[in-house]
Protein backbone atom coordinates (compact mmCIF):
# COMPACT_ATOMS: atom_id res chain seq x y z
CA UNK A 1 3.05 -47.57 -11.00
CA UNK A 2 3.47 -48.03 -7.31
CA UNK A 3 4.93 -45.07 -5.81
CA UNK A 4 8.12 -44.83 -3.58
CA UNK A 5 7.77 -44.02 0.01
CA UNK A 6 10.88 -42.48 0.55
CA UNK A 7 11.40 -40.41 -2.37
CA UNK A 8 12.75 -37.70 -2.37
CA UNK A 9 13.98 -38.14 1.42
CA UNK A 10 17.52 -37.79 2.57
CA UNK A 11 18.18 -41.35 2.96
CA UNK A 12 21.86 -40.60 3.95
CA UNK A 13 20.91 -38.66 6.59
CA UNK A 14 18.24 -40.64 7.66
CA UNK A 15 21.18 -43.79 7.69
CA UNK A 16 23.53 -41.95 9.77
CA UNK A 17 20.81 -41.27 12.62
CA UNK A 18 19.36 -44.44 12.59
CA UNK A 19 22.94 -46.09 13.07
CA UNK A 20 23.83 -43.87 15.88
CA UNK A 21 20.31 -44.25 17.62
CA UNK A 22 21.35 -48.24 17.64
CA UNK A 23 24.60 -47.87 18.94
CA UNK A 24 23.17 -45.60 21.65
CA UNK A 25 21.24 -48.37 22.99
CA UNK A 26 24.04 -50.78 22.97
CA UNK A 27 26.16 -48.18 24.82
CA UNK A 28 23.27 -47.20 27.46
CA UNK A 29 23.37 -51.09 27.80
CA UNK A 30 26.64 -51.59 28.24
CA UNK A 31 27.16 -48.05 30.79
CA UNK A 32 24.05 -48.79 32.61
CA UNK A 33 23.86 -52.54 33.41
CA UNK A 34 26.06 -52.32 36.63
CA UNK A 35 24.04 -49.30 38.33
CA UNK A 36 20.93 -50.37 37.15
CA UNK A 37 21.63 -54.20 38.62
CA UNK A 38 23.10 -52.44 41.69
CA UNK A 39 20.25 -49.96 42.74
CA UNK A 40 17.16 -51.44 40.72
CA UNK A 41 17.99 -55.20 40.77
CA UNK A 42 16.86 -55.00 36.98
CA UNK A 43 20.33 -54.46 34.39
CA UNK A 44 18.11 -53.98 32.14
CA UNK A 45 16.01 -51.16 33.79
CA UNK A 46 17.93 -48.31 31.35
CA UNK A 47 18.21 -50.39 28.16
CA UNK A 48 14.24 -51.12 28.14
CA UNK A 49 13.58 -47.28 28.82
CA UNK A 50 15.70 -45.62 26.39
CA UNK A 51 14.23 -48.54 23.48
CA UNK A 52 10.70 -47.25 24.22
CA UNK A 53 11.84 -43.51 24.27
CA UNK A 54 13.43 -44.50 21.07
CA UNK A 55 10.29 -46.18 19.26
CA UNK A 56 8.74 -43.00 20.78
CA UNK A 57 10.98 -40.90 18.77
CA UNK A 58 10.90 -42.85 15.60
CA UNK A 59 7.36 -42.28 15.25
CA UNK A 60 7.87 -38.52 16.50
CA UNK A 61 10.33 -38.60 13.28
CA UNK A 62 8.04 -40.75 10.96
CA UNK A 63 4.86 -37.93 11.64
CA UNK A 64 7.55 -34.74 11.43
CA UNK A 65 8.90 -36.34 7.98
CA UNK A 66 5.38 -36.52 6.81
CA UNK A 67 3.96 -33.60 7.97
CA UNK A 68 4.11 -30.30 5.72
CA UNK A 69 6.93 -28.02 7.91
CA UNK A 70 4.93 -24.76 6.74
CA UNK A 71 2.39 -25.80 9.10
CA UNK A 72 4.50 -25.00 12.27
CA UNK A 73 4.64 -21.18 11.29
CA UNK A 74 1.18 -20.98 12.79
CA UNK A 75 1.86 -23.33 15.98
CA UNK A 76 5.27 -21.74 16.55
CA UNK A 77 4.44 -18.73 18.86
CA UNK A 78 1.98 -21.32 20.83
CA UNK A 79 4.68 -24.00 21.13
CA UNK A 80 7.35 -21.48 22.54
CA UNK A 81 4.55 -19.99 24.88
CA UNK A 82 4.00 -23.46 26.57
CA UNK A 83 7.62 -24.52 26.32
CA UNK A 84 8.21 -21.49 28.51
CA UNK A 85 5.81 -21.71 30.77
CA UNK A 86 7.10 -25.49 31.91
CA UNK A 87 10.50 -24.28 32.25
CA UNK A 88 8.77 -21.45 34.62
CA UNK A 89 7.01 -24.21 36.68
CA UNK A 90 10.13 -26.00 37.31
CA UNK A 91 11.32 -23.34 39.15
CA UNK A 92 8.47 -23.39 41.37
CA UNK A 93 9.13 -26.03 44.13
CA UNK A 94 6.24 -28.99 43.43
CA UNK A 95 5.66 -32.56 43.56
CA UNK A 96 5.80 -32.68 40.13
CA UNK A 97 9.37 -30.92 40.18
CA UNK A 98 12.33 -33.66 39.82
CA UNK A 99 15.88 -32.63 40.91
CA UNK A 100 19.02 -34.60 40.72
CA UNK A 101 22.79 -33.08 41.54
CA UNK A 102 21.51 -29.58 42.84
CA UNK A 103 19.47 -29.35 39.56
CA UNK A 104 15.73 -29.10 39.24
CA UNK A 105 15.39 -30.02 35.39
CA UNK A 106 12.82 -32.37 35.19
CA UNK A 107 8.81 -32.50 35.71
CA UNK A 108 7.15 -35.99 36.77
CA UNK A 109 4.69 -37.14 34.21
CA UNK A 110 3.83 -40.58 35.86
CA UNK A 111 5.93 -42.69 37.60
CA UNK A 112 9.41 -42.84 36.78
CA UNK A 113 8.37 -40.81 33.80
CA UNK A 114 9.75 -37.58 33.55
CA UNK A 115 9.84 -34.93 30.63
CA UNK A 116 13.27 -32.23 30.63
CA UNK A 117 10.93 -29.03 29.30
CA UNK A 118 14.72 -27.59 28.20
CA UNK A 119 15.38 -29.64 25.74
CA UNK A 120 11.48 -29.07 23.92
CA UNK A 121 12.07 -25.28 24.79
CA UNK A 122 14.98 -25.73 22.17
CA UNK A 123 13.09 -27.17 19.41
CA UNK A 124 10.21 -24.72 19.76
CA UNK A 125 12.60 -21.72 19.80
CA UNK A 126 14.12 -23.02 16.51
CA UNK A 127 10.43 -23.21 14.83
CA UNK A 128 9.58 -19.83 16.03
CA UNK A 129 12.90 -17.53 15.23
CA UNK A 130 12.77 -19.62 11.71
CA UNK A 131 9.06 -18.37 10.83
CA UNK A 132 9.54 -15.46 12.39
CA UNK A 133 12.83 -14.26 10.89
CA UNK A 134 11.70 -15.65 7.68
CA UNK A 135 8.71 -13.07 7.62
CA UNK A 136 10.72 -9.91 8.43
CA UNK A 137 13.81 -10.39 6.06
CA UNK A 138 13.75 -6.92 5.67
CA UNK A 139 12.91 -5.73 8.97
CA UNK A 140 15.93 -7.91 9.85
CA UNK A 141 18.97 -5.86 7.22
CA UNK A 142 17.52 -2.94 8.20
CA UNK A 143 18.59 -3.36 12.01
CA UNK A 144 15.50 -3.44 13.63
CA UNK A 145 15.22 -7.05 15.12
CA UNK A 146 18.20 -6.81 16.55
CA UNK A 147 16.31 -6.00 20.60
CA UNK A 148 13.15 -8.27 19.94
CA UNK A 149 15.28 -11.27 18.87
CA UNK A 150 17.61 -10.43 22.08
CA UNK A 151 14.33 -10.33 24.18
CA UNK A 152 13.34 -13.67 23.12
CA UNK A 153 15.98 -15.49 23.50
CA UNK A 154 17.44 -14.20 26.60
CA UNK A 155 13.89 -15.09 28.09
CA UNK A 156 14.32 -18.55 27.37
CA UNK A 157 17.86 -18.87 28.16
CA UNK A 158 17.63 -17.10 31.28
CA UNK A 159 14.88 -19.49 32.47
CA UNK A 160 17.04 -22.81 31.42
CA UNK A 161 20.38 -21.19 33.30
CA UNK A 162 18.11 -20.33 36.41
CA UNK A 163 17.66 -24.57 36.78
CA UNK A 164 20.83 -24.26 36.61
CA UNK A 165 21.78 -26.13 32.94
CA UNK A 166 24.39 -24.02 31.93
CA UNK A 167 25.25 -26.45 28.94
CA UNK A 168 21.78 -26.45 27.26
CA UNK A 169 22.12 -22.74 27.52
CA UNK A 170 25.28 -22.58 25.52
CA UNK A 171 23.58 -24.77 22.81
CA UNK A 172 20.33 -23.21 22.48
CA UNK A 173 21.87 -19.68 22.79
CA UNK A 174 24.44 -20.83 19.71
CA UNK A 175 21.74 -22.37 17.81
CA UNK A 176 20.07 -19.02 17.73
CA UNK A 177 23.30 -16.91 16.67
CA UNK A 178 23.67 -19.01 14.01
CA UNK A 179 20.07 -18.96 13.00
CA UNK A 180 20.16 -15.20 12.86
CA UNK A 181 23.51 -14.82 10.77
CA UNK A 182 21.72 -16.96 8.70
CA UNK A 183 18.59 -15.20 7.97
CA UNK A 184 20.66 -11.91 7.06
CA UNK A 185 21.35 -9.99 10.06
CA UNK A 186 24.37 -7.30 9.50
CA UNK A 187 27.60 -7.88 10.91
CA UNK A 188 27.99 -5.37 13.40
CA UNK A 189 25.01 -6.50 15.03
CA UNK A 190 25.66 -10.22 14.61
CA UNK A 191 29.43 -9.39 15.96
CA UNK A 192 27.82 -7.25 18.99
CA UNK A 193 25.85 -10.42 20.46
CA UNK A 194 28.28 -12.72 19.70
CA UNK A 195 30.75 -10.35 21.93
CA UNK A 196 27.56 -10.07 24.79
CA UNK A 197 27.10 -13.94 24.57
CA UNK A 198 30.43 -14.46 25.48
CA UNK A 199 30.84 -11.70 28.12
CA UNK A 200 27.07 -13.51 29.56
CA UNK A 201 28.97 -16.97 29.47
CA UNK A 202 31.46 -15.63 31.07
CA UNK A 203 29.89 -14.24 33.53
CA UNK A 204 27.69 -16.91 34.39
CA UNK A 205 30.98 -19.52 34.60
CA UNK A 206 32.10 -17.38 37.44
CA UNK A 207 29.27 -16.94 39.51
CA UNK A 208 28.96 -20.12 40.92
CA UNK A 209 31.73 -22.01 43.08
CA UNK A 210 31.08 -25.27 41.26
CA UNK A 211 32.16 -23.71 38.22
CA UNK A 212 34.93 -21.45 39.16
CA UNK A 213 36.05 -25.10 40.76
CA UNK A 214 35.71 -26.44 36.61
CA UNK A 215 37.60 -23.55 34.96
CA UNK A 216 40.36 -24.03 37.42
CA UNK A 217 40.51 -28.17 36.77
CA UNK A 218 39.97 -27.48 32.99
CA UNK A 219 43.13 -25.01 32.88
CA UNK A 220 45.54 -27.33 34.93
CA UNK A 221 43.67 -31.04 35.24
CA UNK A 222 46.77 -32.48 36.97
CA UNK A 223 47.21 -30.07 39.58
CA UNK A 224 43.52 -31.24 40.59
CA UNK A 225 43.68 -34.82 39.81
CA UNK A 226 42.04 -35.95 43.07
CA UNK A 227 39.56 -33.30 43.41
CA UNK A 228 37.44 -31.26 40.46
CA UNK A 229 39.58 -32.41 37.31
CA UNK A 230 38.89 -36.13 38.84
CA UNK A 231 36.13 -36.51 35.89
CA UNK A 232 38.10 -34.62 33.15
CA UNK A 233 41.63 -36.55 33.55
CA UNK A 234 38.85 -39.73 33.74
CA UNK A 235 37.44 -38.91 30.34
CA UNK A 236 40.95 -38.65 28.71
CA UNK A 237 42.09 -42.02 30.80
CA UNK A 238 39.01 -43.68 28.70
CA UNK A 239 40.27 -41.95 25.49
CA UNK A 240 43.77 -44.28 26.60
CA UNK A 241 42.55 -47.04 27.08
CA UNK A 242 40.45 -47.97 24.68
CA UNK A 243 43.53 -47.87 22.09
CA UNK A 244 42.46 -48.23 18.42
CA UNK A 245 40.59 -51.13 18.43
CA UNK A 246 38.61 -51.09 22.60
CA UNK A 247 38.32 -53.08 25.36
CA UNK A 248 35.80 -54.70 23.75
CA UNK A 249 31.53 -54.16 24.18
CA UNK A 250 31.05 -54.19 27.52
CA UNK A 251 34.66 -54.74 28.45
CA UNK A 252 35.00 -50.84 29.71
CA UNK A 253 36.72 -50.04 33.13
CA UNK A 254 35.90 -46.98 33.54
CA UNK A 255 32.83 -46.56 33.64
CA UNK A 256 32.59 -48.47 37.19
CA UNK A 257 32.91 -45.78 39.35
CA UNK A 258 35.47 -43.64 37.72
CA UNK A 259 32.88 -41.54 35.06
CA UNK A 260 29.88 -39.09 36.25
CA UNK A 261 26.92 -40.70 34.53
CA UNK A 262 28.21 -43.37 32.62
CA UNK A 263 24.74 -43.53 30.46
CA UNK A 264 24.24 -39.94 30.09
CA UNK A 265 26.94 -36.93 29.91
CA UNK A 266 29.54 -39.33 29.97
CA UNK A 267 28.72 -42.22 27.52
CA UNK A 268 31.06 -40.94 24.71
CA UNK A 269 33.79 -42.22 26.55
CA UNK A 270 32.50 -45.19 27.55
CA UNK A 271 32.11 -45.84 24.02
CA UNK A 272 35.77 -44.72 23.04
CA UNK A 273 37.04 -47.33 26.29
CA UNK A 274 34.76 -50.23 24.83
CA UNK A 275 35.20 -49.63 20.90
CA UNK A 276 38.19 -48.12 20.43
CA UNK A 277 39.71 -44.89 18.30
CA UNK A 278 37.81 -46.51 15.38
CA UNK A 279 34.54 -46.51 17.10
CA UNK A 280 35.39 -42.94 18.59
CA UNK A 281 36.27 -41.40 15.06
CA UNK A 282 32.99 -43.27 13.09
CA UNK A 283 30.68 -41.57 15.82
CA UNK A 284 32.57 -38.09 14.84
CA UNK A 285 32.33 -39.06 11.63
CA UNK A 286 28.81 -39.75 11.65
CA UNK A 287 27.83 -36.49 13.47
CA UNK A 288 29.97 -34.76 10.66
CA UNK A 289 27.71 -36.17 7.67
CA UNK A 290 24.42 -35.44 9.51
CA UNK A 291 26.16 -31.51 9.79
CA UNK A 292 26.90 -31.78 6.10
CA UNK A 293 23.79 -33.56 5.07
CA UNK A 294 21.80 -30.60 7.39
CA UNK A 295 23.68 -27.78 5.72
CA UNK A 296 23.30 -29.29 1.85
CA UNK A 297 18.79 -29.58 2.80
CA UNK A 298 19.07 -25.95 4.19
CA UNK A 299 20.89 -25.48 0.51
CA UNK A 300 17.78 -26.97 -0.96
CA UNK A 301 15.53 -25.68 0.69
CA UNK A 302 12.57 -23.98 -1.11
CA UNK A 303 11.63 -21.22 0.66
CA UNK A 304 13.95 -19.04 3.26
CA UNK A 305 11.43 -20.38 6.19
CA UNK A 306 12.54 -24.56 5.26
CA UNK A 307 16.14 -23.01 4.75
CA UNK A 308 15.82 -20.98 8.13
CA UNK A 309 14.55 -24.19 10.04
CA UNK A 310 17.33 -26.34 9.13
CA UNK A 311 20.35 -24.43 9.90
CA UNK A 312 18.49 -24.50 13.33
CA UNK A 313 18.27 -28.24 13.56
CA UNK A 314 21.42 -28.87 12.48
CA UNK A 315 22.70 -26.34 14.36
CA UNK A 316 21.58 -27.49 17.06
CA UNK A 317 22.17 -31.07 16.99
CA UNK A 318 26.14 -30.31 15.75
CA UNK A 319 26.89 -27.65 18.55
CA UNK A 320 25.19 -30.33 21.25
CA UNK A 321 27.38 -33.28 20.05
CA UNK A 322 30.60 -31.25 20.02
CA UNK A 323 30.49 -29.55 23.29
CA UNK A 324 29.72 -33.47 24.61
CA UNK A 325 32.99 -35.08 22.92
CA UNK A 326 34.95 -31.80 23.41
CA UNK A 327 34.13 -32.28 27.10
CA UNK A 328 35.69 -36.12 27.23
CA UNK A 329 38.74 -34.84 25.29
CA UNK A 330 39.84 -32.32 27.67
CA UNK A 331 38.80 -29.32 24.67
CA UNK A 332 36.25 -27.27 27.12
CA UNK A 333 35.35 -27.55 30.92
CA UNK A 334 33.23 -30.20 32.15
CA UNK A 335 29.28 -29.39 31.71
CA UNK A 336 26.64 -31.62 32.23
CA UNK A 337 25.15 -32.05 28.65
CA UNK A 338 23.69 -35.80 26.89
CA UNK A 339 25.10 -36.67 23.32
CA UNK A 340 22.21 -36.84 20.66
CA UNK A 341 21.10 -40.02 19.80
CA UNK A 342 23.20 -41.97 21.82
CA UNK A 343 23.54 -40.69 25.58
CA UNK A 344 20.70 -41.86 27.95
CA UNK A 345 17.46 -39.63 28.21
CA UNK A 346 13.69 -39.79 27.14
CA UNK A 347 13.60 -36.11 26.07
CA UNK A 348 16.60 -35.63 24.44
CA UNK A 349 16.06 -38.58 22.21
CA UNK A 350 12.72 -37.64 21.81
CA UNK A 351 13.39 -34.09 20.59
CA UNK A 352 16.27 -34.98 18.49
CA UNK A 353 14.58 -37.65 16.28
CA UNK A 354 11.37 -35.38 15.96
CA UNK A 355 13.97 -32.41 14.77
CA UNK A 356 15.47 -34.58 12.26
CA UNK A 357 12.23 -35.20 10.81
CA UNK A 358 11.32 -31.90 10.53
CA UNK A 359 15.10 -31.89 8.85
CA UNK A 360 14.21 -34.82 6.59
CA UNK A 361 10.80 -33.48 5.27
CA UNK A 362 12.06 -29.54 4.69
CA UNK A 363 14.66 -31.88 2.58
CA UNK A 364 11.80 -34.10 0.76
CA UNK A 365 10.22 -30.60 -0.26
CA UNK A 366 13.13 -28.96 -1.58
CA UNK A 367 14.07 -32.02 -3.55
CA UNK A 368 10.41 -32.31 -4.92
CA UNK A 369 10.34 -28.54 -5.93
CA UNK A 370 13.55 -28.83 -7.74
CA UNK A 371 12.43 -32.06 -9.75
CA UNK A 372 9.33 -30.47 -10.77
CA UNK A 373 11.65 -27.38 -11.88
CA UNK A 374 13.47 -29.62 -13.66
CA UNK A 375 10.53 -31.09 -15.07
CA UNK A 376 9.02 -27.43 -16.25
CA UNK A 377 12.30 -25.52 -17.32
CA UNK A 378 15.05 -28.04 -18.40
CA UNK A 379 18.21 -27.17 -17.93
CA UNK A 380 19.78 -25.86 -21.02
CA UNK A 381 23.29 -27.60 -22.26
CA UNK A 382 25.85 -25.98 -24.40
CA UNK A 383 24.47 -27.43 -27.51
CA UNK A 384 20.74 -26.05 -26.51
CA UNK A 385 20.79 -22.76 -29.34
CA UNK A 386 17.02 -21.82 -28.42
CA UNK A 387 16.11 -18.10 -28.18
CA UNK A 388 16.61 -16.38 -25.18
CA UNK A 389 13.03 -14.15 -24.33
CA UNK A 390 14.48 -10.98 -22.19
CA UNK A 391 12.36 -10.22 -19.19
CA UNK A 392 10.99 -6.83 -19.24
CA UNK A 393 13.42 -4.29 -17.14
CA UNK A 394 10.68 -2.93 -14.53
CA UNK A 395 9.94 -7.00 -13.50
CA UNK A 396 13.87 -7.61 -13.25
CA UNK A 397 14.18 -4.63 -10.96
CA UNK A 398 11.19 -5.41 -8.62
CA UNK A 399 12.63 -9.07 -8.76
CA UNK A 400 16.04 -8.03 -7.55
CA UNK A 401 14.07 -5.41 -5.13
CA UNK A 402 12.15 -8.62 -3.38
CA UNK A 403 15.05 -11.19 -3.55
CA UNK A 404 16.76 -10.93 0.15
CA UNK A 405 19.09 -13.67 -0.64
CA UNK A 406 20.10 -15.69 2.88
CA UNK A 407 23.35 -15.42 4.02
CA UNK A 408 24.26 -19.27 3.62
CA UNK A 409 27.99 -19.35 2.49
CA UNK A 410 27.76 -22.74 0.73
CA UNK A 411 25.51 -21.66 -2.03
């Protein structure tokens, strides 16, 4: 009997991303033909990078699906080691150092090639707290990871917000959090760096002009509509116009001259301009079942390590796409941060699809396990009167005494 290549695969999850990665290119298309016909002479320039970033990713996602996630537990520390160390070069001025808007992000790989080491700092930061944390459960209740896991991340995050990308920051700092509620940390602790991560965003929000300048256009747009809330009131404008149905695919207005990188930060409301409230609400909707479909794998999962490394991802990928359209609907201040799947950017895309098949195959293994479970031990229905065999009391009690559940609120 020929065998299926996609059982046991999320294939709903797998449909949602693959529908947003196409309408991404038709947006970067549509956002990118003007500049790119204005200042490359090509309109195509954009649309024929992001499709080979995106066939890039695809097979980044078909090897991640396929490959056995347990093996990252031994790659992690390396992974996070070299992610760091780019995101310490780009601080150093070089030629290979890329900057654009008074921020050095980017190293030059060849040509007009050019890798963002933040956004692979993210992923590898994910596959290392996940191993990690899933190794020291008990190390973890008992307070004592509480510094090393501040250490590490504050490392990392310190070294994105020095480029300055205060929006990556916010995500991969988040992603974290959640990761360690997950895995079990107490409350007190978990409450006392959520209170220090907001007191460091804080912090950071005021110390430059630039975004003292935001926080005063995010709390009164209006009274700034010339100067810094320019892009905000722009974003809601788009909202506007686009009315429930859109101007139509490639129709937009604003997005000539009126939005701060059309293709990139900014492409969500192109899209809501061009396709409407309907179009707006199915790209919500579709980041809402890839959040659902993240959370029911991490469920699944069959070990706290696959269970650990999903609430990343999909952490990750949900807090990214919500600070993006909360930015175009006026719900947090402006910050400079692309929209998974769909916004404009090698790396991003790159990253993202990769995580999702890391998402799909901790999904594939789970739902493998639990059909041969099925298989082995039946489940028992109410007309099933077969003996019950009592385990022996001193296995039950070192049972309970190894079982740290996760703290995952759905199960």
């Amino acid at each position: 009997m020929k065998r299926d290549p996609l059982a046991g695969y999320d294939l709903v999850l797998l449909f949602c991303v693959l529908t947003l990665l196409a309408l991404g290119v038709l947006m970067v298309y549509s956002a990118s033909g003007a500049p790119a016909f204005d200042t490359l002479d090509n309109p195509q320039y954009y649309l024929i990078q992001q499709s080979a970033w995106g066939l890039a990713g695809l097979a980044g996602l078909a090897i991640a699906a396929r490959l056995d996630y347990h093996r990252y537990r031994s790659l992690a520390l390396v992974l996070l080691a070299v992610a760091a160390v780019l995101l310490a070069v780009i601080l150093v001025p070089s030629p290979l150092r890329v900057c654009a808007n008074g921020a050095c992000r980017w190293l030059r790989i060849a040509g007009p090639v050019s890798l963002q080491p933040a956004e692979f700092a993210k992923l590898a930061l994910i596959l290392y707290l996940s191993a990690w944390l899933a190794s020291k459960r008990a190390e973890l209740r008992a307070g004592k990871l509480m510094v090393p896991v501040l250490v590490v991340v504050g490392t990392i995050a310190a070294l994105v917000v020095a480029e300055p990308d205060l929006g990556t920051t916010i995500v991969i700092v988040g992603a974290a959090m959640l990761l360690y509620f997950a895995a079990g940390a107490r409350l007190i602790e978990f409450g006392g760096l959520g209170a220090l991560t907001v007191v460091g965003t804080i912090a950071l929000a005021i110390a430059q002009p630039y975004r003292v300048d935001r926080l005063r256009a995010f709390l009164d747009p209006w009274s700034y509509a010339t100067k810094e809330g320019f892009h905000a009131l722009q974003g809601l404008y788009a909202l506007a116009l686009g009315g429930p149905f859109g101007e139509g695919l490639g129709a937009g207005r604003e997005k000539f001259g009126y939005l701060p990188a059309p293709y990139t930060d900014s492409i969500f409301a192109v899209l809501a301009d061009e396709l409407g409230l309907i179009g707006a609400l199915a790209v919500v909707f579709l980041f809402g079942a890839i959040v659902l479909q993240g959370l029911r794998i991490a469920r699944r999962a069959p070990d706290p390590h696959g269970a650990l490394l999903a609430v990343g991802i999909t952490a990750s990928l949900g807090l990214q796409a919500w600070i993006n359209m909360a930015v175009v609907a006026g719900l947090v201040p402006v910050t400079g941060i692309t929209l998974p799947f769909i916004s404009y950017g090698g790396s991003s895309l790159l990253v993202s699809l990769t995580s999702v098949g890391i998402l799909l195959n901790v999904g594939r293994q789970g739902s493998l396990e639990k059909r041969v479970r099925g298989d082995a031990h039946p489940a028992r229905g109410r007309r099933d009167r077969g003996s019950h065999q009592p385990t022996p009391r001193g296995e039950r009690r070192a049972a309970r005494a190894r079982a740290v559940p996760l703290r995952l609120p759905w199960r």
